[in-house]
Protein backbone atom coordinates (compact mmCIF):
# COMPACT_ATOMS: atom_id res chain seq x y z
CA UNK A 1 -2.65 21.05 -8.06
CA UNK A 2 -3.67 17.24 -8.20
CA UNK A 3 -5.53 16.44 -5.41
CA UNK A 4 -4.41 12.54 -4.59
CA UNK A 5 -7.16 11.84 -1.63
CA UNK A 6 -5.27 8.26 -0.79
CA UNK A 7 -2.61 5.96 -2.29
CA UNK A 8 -4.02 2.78 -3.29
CA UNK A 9 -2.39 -0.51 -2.03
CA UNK A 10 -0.37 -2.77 -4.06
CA UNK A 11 -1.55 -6.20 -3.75
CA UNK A 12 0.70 -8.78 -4.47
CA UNK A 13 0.47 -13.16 -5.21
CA UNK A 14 2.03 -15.04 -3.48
CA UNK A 15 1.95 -18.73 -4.51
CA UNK A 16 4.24 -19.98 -1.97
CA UNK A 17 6.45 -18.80 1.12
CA UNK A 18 9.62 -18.04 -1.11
CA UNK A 19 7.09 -15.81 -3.28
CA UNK A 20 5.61 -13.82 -0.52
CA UNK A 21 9.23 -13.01 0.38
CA UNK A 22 10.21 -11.74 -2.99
CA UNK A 23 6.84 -10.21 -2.38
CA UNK A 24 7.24 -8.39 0.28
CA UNK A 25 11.37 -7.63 -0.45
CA UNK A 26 10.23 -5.93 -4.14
CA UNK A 27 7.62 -3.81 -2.14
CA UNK A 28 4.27 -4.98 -1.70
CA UNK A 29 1.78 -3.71 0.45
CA UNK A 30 -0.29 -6.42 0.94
CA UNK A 31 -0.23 -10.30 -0.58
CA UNK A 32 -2.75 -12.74 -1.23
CA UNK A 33 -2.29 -16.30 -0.45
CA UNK A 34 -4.13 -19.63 0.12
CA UNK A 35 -3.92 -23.01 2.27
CA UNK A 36 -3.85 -26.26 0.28
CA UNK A 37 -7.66 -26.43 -0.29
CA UNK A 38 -10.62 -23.82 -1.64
CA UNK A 39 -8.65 -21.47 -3.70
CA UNK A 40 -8.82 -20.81 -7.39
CA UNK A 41 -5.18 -21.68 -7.75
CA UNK A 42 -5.10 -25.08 -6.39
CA UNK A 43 -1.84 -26.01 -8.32
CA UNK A 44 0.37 -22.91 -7.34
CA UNK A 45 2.08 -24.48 -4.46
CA UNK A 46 0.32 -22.84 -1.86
CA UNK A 47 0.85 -23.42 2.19
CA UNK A 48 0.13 -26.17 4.71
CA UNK A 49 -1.30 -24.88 8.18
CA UNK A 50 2.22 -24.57 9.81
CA UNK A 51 3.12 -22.37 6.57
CA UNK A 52 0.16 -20.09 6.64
CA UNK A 53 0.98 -19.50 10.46
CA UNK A 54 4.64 -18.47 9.45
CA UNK A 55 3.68 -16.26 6.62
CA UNK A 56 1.26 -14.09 8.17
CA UNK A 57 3.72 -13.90 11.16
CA UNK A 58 6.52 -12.74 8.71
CA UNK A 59 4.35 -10.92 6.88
CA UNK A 60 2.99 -8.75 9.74
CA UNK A 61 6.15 -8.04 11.27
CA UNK A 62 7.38 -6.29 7.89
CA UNK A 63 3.88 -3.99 8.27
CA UNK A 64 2.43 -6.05 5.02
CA UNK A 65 -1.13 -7.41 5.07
CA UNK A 66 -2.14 -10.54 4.27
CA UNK A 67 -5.91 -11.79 2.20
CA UNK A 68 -6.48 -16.00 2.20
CA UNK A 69 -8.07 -16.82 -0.16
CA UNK A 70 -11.00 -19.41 0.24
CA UNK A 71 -12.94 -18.20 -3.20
CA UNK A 72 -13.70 -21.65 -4.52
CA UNK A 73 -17.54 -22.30 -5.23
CA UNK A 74 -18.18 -25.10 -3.35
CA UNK A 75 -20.53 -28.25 -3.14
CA UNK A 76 -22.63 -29.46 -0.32
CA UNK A 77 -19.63 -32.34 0.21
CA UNK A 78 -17.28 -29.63 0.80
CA UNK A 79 -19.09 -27.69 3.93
CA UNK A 80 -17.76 -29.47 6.44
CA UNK A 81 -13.97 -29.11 5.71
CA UNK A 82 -14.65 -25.70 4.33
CA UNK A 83 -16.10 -25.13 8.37
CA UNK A 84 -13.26 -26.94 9.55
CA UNK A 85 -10.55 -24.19 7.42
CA UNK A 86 -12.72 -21.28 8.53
CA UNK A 87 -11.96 -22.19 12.43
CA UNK A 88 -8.25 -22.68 11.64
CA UNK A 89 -8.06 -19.13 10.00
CA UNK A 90 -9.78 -17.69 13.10
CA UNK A 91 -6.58 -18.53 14.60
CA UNK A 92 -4.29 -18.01 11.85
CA UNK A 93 -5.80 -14.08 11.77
CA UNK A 94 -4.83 -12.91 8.34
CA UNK A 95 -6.05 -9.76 7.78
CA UNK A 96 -8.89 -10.66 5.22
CA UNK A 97 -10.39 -13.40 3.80
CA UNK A 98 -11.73 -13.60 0.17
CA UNK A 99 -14.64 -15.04 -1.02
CA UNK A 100 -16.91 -15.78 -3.94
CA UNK A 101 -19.54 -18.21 -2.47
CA UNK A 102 -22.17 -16.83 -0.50
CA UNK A 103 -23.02 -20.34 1.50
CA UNK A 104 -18.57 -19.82 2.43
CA UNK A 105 -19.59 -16.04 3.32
CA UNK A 106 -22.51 -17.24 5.23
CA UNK A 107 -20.23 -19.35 7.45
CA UNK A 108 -17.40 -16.56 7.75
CA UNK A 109 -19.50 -14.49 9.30
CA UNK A 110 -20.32 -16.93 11.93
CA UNK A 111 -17.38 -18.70 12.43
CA UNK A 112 -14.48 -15.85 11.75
CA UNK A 113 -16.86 -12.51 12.38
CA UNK A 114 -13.61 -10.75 13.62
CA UNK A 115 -12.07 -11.15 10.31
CA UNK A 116 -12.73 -8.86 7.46
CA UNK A 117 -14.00 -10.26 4.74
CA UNK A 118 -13.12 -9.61 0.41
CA UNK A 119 -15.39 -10.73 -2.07
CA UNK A 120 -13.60 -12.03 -5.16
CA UNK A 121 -13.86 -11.07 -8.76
CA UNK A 122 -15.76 -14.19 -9.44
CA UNK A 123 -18.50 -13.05 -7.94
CA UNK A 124 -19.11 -10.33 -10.58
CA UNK A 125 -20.05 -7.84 -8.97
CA UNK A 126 -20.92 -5.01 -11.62
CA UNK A 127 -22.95 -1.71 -10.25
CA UNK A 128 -23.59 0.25 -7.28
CA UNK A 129 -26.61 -1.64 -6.22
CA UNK A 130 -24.81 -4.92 -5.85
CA UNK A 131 -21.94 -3.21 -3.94
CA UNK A 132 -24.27 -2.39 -1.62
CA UNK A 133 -26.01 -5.39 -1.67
CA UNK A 134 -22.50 -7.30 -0.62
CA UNK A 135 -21.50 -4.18 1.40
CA UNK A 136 -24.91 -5.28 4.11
CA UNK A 137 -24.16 -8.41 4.24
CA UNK A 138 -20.96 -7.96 5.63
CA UNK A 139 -18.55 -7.95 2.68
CA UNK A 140 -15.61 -4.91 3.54
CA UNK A 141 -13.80 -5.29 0.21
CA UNK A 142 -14.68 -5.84 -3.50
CA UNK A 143 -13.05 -6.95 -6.44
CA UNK A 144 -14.89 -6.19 -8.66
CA UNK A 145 -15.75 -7.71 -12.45
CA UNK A 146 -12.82 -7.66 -14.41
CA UNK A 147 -15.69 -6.49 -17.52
CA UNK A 148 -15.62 -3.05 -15.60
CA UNK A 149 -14.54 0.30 -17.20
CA UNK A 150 -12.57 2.43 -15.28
CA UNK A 151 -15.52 5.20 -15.43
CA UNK A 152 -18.04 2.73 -14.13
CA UNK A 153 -15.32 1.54 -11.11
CA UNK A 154 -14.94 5.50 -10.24
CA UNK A 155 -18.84 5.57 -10.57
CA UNK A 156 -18.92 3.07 -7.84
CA UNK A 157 -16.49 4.21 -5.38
CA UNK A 158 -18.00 7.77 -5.56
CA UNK A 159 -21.63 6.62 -4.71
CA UNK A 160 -20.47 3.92 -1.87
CA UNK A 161 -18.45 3.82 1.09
CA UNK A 162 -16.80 -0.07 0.59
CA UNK A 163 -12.64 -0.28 -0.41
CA UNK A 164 -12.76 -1.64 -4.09
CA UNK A 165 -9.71 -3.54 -5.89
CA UNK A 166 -9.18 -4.45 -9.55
CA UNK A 167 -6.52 -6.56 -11.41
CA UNK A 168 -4.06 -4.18 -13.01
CA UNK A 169 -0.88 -6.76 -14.71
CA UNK A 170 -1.16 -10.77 -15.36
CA UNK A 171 -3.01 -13.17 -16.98
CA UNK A 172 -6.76 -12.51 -17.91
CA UNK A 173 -9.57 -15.18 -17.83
CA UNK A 174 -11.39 -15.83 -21.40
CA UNK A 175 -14.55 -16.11 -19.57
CA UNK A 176 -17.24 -13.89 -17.39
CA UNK A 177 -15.13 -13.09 -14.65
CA UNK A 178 -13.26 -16.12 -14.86
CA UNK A 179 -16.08 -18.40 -13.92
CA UNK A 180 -15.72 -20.67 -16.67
CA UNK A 181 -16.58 -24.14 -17.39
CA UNK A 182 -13.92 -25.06 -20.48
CA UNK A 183 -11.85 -26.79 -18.07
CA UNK A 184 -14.56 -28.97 -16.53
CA UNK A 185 -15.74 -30.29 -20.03
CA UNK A 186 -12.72 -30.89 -21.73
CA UNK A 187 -10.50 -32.32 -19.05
CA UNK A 188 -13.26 -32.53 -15.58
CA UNK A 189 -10.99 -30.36 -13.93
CA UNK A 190 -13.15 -27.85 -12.02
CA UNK A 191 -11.73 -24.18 -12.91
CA UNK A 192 -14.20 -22.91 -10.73
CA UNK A 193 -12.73 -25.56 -7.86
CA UNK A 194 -9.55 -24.46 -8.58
CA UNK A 195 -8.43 -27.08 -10.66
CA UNK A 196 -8.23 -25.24 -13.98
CA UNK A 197 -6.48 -27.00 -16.98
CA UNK A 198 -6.20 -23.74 -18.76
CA UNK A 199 -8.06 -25.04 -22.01
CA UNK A 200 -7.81 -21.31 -23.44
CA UNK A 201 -4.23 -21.71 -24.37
CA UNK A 202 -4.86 -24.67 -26.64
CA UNK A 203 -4.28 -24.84 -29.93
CA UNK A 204 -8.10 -25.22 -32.24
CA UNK A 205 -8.93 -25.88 -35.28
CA UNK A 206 -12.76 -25.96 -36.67
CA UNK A 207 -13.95 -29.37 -37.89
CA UNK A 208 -16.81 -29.62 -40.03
CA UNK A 209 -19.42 -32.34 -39.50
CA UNK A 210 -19.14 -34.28 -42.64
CA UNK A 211 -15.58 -34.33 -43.41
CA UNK A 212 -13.75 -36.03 -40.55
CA UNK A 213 -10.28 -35.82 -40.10
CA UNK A 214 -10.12 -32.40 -42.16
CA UNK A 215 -8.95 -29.61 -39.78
CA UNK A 216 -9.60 -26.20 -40.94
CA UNK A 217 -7.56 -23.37 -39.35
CA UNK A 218 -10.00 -20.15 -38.79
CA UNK A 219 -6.79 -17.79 -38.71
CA UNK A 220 -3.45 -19.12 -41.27
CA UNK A 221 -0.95 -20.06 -38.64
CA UNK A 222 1.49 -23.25 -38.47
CA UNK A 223 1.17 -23.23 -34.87
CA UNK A 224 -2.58 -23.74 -34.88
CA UNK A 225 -5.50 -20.84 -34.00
CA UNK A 226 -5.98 -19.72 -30.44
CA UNK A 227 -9.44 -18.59 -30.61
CA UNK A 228 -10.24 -18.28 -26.62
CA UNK A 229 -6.49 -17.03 -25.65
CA UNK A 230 -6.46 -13.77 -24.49
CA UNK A 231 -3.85 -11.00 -24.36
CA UNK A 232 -2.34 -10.34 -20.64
CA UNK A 233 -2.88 -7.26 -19.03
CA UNK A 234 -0.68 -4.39 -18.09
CA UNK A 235 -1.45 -1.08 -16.85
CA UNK A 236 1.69 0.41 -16.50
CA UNK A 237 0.83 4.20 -18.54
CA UNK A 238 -2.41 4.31 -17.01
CA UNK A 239 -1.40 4.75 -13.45
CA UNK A 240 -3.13 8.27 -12.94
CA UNK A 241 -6.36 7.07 -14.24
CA UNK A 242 -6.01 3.71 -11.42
CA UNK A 243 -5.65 6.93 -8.64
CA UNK A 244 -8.37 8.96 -10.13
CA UNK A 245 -10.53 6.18 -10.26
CA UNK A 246 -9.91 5.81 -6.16
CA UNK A 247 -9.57 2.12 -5.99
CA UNK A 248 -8.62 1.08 -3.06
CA UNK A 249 -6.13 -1.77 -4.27
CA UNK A 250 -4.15 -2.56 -7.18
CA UNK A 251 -3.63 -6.30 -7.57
CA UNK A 252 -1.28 -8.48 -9.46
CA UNK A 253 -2.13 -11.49 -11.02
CA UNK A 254 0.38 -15.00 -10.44
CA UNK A 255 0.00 -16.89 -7.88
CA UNK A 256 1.34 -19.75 -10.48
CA UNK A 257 3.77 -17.39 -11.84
CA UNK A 258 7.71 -17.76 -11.24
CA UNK A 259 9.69 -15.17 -8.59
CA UNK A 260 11.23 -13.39 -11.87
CA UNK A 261 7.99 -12.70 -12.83
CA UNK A 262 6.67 -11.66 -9.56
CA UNK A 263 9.98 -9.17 -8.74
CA UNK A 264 9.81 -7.57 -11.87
CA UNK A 265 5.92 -6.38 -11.89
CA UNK A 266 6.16 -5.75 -8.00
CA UNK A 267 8.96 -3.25 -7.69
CA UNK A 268 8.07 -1.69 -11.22
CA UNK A 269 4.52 -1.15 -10.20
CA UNK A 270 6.03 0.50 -6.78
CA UNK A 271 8.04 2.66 -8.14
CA UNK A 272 4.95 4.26 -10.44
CA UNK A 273 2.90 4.27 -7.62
CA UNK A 274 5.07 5.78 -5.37
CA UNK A 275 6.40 8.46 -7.61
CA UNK A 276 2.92 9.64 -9.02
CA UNK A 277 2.09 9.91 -4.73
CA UNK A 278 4.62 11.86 -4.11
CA UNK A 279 4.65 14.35 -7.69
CA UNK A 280 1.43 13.79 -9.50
CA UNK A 281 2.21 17.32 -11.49
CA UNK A 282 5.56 16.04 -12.48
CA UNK A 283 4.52 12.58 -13.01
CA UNK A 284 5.18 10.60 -16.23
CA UNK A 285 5.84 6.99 -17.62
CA UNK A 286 9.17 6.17 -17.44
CA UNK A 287 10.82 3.90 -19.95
CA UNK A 288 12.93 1.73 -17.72
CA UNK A 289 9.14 0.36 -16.79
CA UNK A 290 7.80 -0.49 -20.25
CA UNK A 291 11.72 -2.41 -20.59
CA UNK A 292 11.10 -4.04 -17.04
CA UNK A 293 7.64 -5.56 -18.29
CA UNK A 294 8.54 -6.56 -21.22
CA UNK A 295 11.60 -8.67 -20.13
CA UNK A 296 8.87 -10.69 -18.44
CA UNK A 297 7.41 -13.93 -20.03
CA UNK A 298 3.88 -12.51 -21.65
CA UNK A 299 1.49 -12.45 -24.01
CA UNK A 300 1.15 -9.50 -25.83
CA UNK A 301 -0.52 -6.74 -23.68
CA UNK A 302 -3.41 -4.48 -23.44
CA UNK A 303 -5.57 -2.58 -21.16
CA UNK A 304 -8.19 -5.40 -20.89
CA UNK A 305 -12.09 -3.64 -20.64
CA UNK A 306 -10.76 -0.48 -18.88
CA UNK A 307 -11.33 2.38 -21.40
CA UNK A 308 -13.81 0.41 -24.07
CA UNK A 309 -11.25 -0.39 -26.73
CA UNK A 310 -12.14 -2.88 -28.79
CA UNK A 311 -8.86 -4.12 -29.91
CA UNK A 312 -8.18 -4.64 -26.19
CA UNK A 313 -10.73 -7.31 -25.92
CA UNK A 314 -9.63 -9.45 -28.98
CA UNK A 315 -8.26 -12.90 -28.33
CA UNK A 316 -4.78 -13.21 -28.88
CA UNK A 317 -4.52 -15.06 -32.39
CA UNK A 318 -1.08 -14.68 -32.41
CA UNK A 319 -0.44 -16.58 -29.17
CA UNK A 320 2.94 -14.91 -29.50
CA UNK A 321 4.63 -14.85 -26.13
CA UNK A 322 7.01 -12.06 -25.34
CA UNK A 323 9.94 -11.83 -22.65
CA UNK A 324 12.69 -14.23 -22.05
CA UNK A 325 11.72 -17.21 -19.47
CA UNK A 326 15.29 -18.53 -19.86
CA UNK A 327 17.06 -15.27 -18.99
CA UNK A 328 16.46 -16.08 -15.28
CA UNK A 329 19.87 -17.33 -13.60
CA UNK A 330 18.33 -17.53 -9.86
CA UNK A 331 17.71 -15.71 -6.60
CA UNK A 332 21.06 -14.90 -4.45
CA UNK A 333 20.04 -16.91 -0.95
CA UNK A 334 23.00 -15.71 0.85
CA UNK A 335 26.21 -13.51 0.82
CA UNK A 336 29.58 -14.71 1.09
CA UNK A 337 31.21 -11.30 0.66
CA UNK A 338 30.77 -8.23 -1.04
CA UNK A 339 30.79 -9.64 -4.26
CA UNK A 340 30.75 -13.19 -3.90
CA UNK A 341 26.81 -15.11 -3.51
CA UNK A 342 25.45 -18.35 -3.01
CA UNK A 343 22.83 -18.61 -6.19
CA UNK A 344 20.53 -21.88 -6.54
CA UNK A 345 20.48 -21.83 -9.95
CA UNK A 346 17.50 -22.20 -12.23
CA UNK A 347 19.10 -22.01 -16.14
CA UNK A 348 22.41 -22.33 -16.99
CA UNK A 349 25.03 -19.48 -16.27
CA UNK A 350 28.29 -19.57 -17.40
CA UNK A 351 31.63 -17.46 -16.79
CA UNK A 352 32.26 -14.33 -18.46
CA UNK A 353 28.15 -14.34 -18.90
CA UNK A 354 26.79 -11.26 -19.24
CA UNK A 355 24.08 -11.00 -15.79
CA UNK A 356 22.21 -8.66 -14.35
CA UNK A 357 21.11 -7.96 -10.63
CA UNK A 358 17.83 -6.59 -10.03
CA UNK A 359 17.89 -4.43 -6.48
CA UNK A 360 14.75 -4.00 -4.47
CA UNK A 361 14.88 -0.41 -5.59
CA UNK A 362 16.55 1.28 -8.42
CA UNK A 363 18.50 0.42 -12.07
CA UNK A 364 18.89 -3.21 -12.58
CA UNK A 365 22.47 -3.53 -12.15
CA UNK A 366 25.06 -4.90 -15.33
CA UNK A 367 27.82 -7.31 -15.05
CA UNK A 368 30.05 -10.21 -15.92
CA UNK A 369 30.36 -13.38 -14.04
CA UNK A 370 33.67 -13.27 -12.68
CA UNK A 371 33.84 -17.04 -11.22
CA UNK A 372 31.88 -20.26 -10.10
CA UNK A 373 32.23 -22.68 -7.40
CA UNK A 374 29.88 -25.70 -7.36
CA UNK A 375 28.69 -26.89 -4.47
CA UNK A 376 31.82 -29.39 -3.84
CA UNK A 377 33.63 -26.30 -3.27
CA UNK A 378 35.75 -26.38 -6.86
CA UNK A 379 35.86 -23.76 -9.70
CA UNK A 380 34.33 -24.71 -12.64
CA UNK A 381 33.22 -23.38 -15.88
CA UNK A 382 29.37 -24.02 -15.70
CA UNK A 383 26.19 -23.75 -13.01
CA UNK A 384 24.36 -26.13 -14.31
CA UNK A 385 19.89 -25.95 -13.75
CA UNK A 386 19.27 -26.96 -10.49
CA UNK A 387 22.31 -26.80 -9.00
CA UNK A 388 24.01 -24.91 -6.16
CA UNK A 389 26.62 -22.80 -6.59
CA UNK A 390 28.84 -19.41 -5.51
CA UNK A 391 29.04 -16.79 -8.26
CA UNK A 392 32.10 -13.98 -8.00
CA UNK A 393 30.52 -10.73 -9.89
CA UNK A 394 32.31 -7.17 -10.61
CA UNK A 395 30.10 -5.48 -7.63
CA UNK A 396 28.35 -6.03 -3.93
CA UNK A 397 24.78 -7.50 -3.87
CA UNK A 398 22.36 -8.21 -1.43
CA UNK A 399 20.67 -11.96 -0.40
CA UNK A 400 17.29 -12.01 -1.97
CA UNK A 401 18.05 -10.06 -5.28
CA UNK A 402 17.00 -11.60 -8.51
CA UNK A 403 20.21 -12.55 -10.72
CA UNK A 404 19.18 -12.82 -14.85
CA UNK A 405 21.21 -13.19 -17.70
CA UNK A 406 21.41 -10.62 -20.41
C-alpha cells in the first residue's frame, strides 16, 4: 500500500479578480495575489485596496486561501509605503503574506505578527540549515530555489518541521532564482522591483568587436538565437514524485497569464492530484492531461532542475511556442437558457464553428455554434474580438466555463 501522509495544496495566480474566480471555479486550493505595489508582477493587473478586500472575502467564503504577495526587494525610499501596505493587510487578513526581503520581513513581524508569513523563491533558500534559519525568524512557509532537486526538497522536509512549496507548470526565470538584473540594464526596468521587461525572450545575435554592423547568429535560425530563453515547466507525469517528496504546496506560475491559460493548468492539475489521493496504487497519467497542456500557449516543456537532467536545463534555442493563443473564443458570463450564453468575446467565432466548452470538472465538451446575437439584439453571422454577444450551442452550459474554438 502507498502510504500518502497529506495531499499537498494547489496554489493558484491570480493576476486579477476575474482570474481568482476562474481560479477558484477550476479548483484551486489556495491563490496568490498582490495590491498595486511590491510584487514581482507589477504589470499583471493586480488589485486596488477595495479589490483585495473583495477577493479575500470571496475567496474565504468558497474555503480557498489566499497569499499577498509583497516579495519585491526594496530600497530605503520604499519603507515607508511598504509600512503603510503592511498596516492595510493587517486589516485585509489574507491568510499569508510572501516575502523575499528581510528589512519587509522585519516589519511584518511587527506590524502584521498575526499573519503568517511565506518566504518567496527569490530568496533562494537551498538546504536545511537555511530553512531553519528562516523557520526562527518567523518565516511559516518556504518556496524554495527553483535550482532544487526533488531529492534535496524531500531531504528538507524530512529533517524540518516548516510547510515547503515549489513551482510545478509556467514560465521559468533564466536567472538564480529569478533575481536577475537583464531587465534593469537593458531597459532600467527593475525585475527584481517588479518591473521586468522580460529581456530573455529577445532575439541575440553575437557581435564581434571589430566588425560593426556584422551580426553573427550562434545557432542558424531566421528568427534570430534565443540564448537566455528557457523552456516552461510542466510536471504533469511526475505527480507521485511531487507527493513523495511531501511538499506542502504545488504552485502555478501566471499571474500575467490569460484565464485560458489559467483554467486549463488548474483543473488538469486537480484532477491528477485528486485522483493519485484517492488511488495512488491505481494511479497513472492520463492522456486527456498531456492534450489539455499542450492546447495551452507554451514553450516547449521540461522538468526544469527536478531530477538532474541536463537537457532540462538547456535554453530554448528553438523559441518555438506551442498551443493555440487564438483558439480562445471567451468565458460564458451568464446563462440565458439551457443552451443559449452571453460570451464577451476575445477572437473571432463564427456560426457553424466548431467550439468547445471546458466544465469545471470532466471531458471538455464538443460542439457547433448554432447562432449569434450581437449585443443590439440581432442575428448575425460573426462575434467579432471584443464584442458582446449571445451564442446558441447543441448542449446546456454553465456561467463561468471557458468557450475555445477547435
Amino acid at each position: 500500500m502507498h502510504n500518502i501522509p497529506f495531499k499537498p495544496e494547489l496554489l493558484a495566480p491570480a493576476g486579477n479578480l476575474e482570474k481568482l474566480h476562474v481560479a477558484i471555479d477550476y479548483g484551486a486550493d489556495a491563490v496568490y495575489l498582490a495590491g498595486k505595489s511590491f510584487s514581482l508582477r507589477n504589470f499583471s493587473g493586480n488589485f486596488t485596496e477595495p479589490e483585495l478586500a473583495d477577493a479575500i472575502k470571496y475567496a474565504k467564503a468558497r474555503g480557498v486561501k489566499t497569499y499577498l504577495a509583497c516579495n519585491i526587494f526594496s530600497r530605503n525610499i520604499d519603507q515607508p509605503e511598504i509600512h503603510d501596505f503592511l498596516e492595510k493587510v493587517a486589516h485585509l487578513k489574507p491568510d499569508a503574506v510572501i516575502i523575499a526581503d528581510p528589512g519587509i520581513l522585519l516589519l511584518a513581524k511587527s506590524i502584521i505578527p498575526h499573519i503568517p508569513l511565506h518566504l518567496s523563491t527569490q530568496a533562494n533558500t537551498t538546504n536545511i540549515n537555511a530553512v531553519r534559519f528562516w523557520q526562527e525568524t518567523g518565516v511559516t512557509r518556504i518556496n524554495l530555489a527553483r535550482e532544487l532537486p526533488l531529492s534535496d526538497i524531500k531531504q528538507i522536509n524530512q529533517n524540518t518541521t516548516i510547510e515547503t512549496e515549489v513551482f510545478i507548470h509556467g514560465a521559468m526565470c533564466i536567472s538564480y532564482s529569478g533575481r536577475c538584473l537583464l531587465s534593469t540594464v537593458l531597459s532600467g526596468r527593475d525585475s527584481n522591483q517588479g518591473l521586468c521587461s522580460h529581456p530573455c525572450r529577445w532575439r541575440y545575435s553575437v557581435l564581434e568587436e571589430k566588425r560593426p554592423g556584422e551580426y553573427h547568429p550562434i545557432i542558424e535560425d531566421d528568427r534570430g538565437t534565443y540564448i537566455f530563453n528557457s523552456k516552461d515547466l510542466c510536471m504533469i507525469d511526475h505527480i507521485p514524485a511531487l507527493f513523495d517528496s511531501g511538499v506542502t504546496s504545488l504552485k502555478i506560475e501566471g499571474r500575467m497569464k490569460g484565464i485560458s491559460y489559467l483554467a486549463s493548468t488548474v483543473k488538469t492539475y486537480r484532477e491528477a492530484i485528486d485522483l493519485y489521493a484517492s488511488d495512488p496504487e491505481n494511479y497513472s497519467v492520463k492522456d486527456c492531461w498531456r492534450k489539455e497542456l499542450d492546447l495551452v500557449y507554451h514553450r516547449p516543456y521540461c522538468t526544469g532542475f527536478y531530477f538532474n537532467e541536463d537537457d532540462n536545463v538547456l535554453p530554448n534555442y528553438s523559441n518555438i511556442h506551442k498551443g493555440k493563443i487564438h483558439s480562445f473564443a471567451g468565458r460564458i458570463s451568464e446563462t440565458l437558457s439551457e443552451n443559449r450564453f452571453v460570451i464577451a468575446i476575445k477572437n473571432k467565432v463564427s456560426v457553424e464553428d466548431n467550439i468547445e466548452i471546458l466544465p469545471y470538472k470532466g471531458q471538455p465538451l464538443k460542439s457547433k455554434v448554432v447562432s449569434i446575437t450581437n449585443d443590439k439584439g440581432l442575428q448575425v453571422t460573426d462575434a467579432q474580438p471584443n464584442s458582446t454577444s449571445i451564442l446558441e450551442i447543441e448542449f446546456p452550459a454553465e456561467q463561468g466555463f471557458i468557450v475555445r474554438k477547435i
